[in-house]
C-alpha atoms as a PDB file:
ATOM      1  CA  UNK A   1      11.942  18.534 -76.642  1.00  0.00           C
ATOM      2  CA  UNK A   2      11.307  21.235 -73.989  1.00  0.00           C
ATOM      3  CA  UNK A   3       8.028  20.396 -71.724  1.00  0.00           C
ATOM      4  CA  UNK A   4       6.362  22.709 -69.262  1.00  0.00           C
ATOM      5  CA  UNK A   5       3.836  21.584 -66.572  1.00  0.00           C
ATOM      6  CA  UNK A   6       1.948  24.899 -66.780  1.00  0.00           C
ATOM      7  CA  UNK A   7       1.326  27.374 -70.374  1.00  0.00           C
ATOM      8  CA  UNK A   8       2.384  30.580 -68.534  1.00  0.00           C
ATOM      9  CA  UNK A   9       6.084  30.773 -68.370  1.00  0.00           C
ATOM     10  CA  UNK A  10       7.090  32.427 -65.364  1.00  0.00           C
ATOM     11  CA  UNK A  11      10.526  32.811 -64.986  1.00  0.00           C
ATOM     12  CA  UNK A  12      10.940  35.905 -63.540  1.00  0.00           C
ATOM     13  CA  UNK A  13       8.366  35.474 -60.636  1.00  0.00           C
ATOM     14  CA  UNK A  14      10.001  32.604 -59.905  1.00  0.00           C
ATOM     15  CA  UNK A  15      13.310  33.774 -59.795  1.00  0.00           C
ATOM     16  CA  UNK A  16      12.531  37.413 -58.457  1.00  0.00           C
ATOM     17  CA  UNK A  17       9.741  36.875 -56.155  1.00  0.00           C
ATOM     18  CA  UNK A  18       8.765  33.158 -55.637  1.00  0.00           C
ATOM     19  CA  UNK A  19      11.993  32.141 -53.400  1.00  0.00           C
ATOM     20  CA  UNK A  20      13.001  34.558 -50.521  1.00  0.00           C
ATOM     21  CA  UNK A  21      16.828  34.658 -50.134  1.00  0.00           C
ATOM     22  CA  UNK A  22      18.015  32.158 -46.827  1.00  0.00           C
ATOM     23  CA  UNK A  23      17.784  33.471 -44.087  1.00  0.00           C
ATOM     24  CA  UNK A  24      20.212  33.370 -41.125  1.00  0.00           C
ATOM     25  CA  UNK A  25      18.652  29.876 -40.164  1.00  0.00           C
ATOM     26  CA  UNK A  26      19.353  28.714 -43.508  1.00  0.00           C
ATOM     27  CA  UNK A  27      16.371  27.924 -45.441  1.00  0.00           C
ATOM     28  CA  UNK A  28      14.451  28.986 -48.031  1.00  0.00           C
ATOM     29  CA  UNK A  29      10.831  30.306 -47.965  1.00  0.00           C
ATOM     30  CA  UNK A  30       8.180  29.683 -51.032  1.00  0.00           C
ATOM     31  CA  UNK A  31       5.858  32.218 -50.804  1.00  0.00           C
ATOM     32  CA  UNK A  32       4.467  32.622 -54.099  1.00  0.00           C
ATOM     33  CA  UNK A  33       4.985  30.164 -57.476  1.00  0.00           C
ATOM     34  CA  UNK A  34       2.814  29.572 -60.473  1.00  0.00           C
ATOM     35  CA  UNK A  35       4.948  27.565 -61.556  1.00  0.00           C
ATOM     36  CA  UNK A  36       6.798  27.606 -65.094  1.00  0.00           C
ATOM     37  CA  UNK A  37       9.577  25.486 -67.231  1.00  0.00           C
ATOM     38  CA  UNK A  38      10.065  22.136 -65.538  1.00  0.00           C
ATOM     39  CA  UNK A  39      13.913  22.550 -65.984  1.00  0.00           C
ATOM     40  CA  UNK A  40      15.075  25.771 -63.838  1.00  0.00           C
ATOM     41  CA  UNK A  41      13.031  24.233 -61.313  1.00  0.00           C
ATOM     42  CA  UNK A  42      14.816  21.420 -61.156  1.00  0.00           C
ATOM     43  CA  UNK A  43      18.101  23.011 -61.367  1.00  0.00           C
ATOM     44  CA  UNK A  44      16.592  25.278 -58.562  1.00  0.00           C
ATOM     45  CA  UNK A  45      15.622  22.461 -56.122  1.00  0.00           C
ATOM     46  CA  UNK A  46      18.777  20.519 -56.588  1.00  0.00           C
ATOM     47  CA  UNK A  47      21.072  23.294 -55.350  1.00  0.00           C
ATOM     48  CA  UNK A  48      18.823  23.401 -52.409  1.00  0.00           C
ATOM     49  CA  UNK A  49      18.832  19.776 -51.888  1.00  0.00           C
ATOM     50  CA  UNK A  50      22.621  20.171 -51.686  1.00  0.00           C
ATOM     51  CA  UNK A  51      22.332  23.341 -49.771  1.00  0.00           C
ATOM     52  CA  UNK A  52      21.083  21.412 -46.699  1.00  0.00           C
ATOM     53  CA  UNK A  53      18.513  24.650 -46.479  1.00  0.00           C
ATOM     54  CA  UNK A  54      15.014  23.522 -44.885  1.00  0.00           C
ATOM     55  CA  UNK A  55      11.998  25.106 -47.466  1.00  0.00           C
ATOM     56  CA  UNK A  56       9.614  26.504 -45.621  1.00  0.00           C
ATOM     57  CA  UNK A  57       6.417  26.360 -48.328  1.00  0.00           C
ATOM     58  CA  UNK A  58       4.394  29.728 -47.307  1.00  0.00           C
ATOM     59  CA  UNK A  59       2.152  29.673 -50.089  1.00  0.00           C
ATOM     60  CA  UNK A  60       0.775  28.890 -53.380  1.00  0.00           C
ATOM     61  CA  UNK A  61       3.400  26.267 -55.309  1.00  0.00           C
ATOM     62  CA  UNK A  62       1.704  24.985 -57.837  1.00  0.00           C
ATOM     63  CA  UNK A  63       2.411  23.174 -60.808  1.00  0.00           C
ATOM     64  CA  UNK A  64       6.536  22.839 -61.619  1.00  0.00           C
ATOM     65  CA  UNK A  65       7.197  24.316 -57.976  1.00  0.00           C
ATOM     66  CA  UNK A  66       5.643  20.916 -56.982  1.00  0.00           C
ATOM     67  CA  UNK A  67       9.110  19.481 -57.809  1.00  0.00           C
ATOM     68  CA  UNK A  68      10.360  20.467 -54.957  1.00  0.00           C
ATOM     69  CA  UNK A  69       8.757  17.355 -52.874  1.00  0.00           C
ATOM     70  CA  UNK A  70      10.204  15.036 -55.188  1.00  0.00           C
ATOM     71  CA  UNK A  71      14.056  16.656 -54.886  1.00  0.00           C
ATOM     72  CA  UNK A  72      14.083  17.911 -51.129  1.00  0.00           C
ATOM     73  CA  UNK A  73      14.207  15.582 -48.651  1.00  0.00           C
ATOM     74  CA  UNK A  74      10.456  15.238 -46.713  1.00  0.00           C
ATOM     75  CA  UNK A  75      12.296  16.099 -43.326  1.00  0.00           C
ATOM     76  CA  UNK A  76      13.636  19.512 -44.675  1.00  0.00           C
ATOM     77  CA  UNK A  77      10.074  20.643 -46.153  1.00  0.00           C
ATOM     78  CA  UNK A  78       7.352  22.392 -43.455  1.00  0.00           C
ATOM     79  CA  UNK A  79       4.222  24.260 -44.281  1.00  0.00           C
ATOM     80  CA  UNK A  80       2.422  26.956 -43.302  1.00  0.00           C
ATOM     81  CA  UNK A  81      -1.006  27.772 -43.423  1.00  0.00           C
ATOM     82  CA  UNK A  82      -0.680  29.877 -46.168  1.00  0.00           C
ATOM     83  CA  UNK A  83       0.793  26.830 -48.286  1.00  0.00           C
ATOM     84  CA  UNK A  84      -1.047  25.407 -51.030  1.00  0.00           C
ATOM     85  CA  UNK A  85       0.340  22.781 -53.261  1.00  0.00           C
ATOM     86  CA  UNK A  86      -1.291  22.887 -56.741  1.00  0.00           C
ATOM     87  CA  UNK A  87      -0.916  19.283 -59.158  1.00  0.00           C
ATOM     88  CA  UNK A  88      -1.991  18.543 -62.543  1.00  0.00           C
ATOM     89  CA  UNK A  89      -0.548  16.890 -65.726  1.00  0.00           C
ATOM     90  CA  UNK A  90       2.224  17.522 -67.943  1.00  0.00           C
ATOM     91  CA  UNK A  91       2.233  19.286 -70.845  1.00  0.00           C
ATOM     92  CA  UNK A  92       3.788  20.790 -73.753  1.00  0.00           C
ATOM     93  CA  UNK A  93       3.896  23.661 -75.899  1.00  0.00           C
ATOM     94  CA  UNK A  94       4.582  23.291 -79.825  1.00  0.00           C
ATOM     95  CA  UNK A  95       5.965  25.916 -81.550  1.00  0.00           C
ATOM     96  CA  UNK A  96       2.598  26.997 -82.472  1.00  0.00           C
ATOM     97  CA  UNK A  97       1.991  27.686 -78.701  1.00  0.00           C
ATOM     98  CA  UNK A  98      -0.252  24.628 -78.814  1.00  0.00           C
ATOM     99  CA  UNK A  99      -0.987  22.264 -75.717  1.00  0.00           C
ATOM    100  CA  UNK A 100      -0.567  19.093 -75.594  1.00  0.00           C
ATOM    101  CA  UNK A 101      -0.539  16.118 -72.792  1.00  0.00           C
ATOM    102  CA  UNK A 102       2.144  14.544 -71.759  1.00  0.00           C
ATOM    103  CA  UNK A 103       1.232  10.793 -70.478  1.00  0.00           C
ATOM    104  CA  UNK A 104       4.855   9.484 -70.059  1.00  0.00           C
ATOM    105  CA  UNK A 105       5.929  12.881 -68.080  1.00  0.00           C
ATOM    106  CA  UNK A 106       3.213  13.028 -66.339  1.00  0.00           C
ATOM    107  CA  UNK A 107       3.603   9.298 -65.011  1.00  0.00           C
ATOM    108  CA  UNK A 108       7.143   9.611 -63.888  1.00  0.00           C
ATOM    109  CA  UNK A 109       5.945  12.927 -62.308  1.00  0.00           C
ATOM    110  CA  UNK A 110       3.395  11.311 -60.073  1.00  0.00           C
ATOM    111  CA  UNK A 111       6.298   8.328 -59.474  1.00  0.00           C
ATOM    112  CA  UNK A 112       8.789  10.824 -58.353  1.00  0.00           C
ATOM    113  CA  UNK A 113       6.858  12.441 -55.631  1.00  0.00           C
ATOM    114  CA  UNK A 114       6.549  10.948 -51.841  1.00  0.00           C
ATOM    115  CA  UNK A 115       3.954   8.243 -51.161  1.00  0.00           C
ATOM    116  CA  UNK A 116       2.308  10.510 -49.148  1.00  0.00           C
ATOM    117  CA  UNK A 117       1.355  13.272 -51.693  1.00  0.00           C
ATOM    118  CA  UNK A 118       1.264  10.216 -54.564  1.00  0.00           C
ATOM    119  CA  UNK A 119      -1.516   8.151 -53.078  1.00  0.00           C
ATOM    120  CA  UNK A 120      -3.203  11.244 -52.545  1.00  0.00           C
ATOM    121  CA  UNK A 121      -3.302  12.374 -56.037  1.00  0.00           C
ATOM    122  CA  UNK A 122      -4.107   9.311 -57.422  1.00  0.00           C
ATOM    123  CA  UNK A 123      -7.122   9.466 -54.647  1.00  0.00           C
ATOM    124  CA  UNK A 124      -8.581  12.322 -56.655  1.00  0.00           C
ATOM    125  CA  UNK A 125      -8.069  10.453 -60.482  1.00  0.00           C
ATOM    126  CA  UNK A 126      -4.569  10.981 -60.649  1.00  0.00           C
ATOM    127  CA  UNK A 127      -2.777  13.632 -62.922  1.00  0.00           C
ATOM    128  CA  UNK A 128      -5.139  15.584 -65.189  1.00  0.00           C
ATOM    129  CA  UNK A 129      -5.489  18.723 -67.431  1.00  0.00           C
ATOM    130  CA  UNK A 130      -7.478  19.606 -64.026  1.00  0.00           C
ATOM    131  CA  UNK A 131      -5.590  21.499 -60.877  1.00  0.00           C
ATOM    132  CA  UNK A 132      -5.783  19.701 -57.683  1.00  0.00           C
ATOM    133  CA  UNK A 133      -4.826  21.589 -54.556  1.00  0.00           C
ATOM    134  CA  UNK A 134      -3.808  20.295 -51.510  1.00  0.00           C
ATOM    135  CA  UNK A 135      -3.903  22.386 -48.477  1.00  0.00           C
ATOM    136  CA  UNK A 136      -5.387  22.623 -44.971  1.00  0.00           C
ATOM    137  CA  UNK A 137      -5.190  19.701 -42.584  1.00  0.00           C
ATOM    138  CA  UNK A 138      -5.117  17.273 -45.486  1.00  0.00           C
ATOM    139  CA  UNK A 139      -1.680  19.201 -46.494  1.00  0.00           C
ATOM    140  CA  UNK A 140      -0.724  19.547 -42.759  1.00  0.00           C
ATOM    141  CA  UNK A 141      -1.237  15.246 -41.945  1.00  0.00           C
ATOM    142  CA  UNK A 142       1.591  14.975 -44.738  1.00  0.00           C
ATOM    143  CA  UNK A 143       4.076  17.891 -43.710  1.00  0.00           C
ATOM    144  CA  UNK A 144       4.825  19.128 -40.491  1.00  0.00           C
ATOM    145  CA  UNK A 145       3.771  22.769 -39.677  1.00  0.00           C
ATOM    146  CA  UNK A 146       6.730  25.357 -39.675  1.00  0.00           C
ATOM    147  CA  UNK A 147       7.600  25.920 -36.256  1.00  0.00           C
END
């Protein structure tokens, strides 16, 4: 079974647009993800992970892109104040095109990420069909700013 965090599949943005190619100070810039199929993103964020690259998060990564706290170590990730981080449940899609929740994903989901961001979430009722965004100084007193 195939699940996706968000309905809208969106590959291409996140392959085309979402990551900006490393620069010459190696690292890799999110400036704009909706998110998508849980698996490329994982694929994505362990070659970075490997890479050594530092991910600068310059705005919106929601959903799936939130992976990439759970997979890249905490002191390789910095924010800007663009950066919003966007959480909510898993889900599926039959082949209908039908949603429906995922408890057990959505548990080792929350598990996976950093205390940090987890006690947060669960702060705010934990994983839900809702979308919770963290941003602003609440983001910034878990990430350090991108210098």
């Amino acid at each position: 079974m195939r699940w996706a965090i968000i309905p809208k599949v969106i590959l291409t943005a996140a392959w085309i647009g979402v990551l900006a190619a490393p620069s010459a100070q190696a690292e890799v810039r999110i400036l704009r993800s909706l998110g998508g199929q849980v698996g490329p993103f994982l694929d994505l964020f362990e070659r970075m992970r490997a890479s050594g690259e530092r991910v600068v998060i310059d705005g919106p990564c929601l959903s799936a892109c939130t992976l990439v706290l759970s997979m890249v170590p905490h002191e390789r990730i910095c924010v800007t104040r663009r950066a919003v981080l966007g959480f909510h449940a898993a889900r599926s899609m039959d082949r209908r095109g039908r949603m429906y929740a995922e408890p057990q994903a959505s548990e080792l989901v929350l598990e996976a990420y950093p205390a940090g961001v987890r006690h947060w979430i669960i702060r705010r009722g934990g994983l839900t069909s809702r979308l919770l965004l963290l941003r602003g100084r609440e983001l910034a007193a878990l990430y350090p700013t991108c210098r």
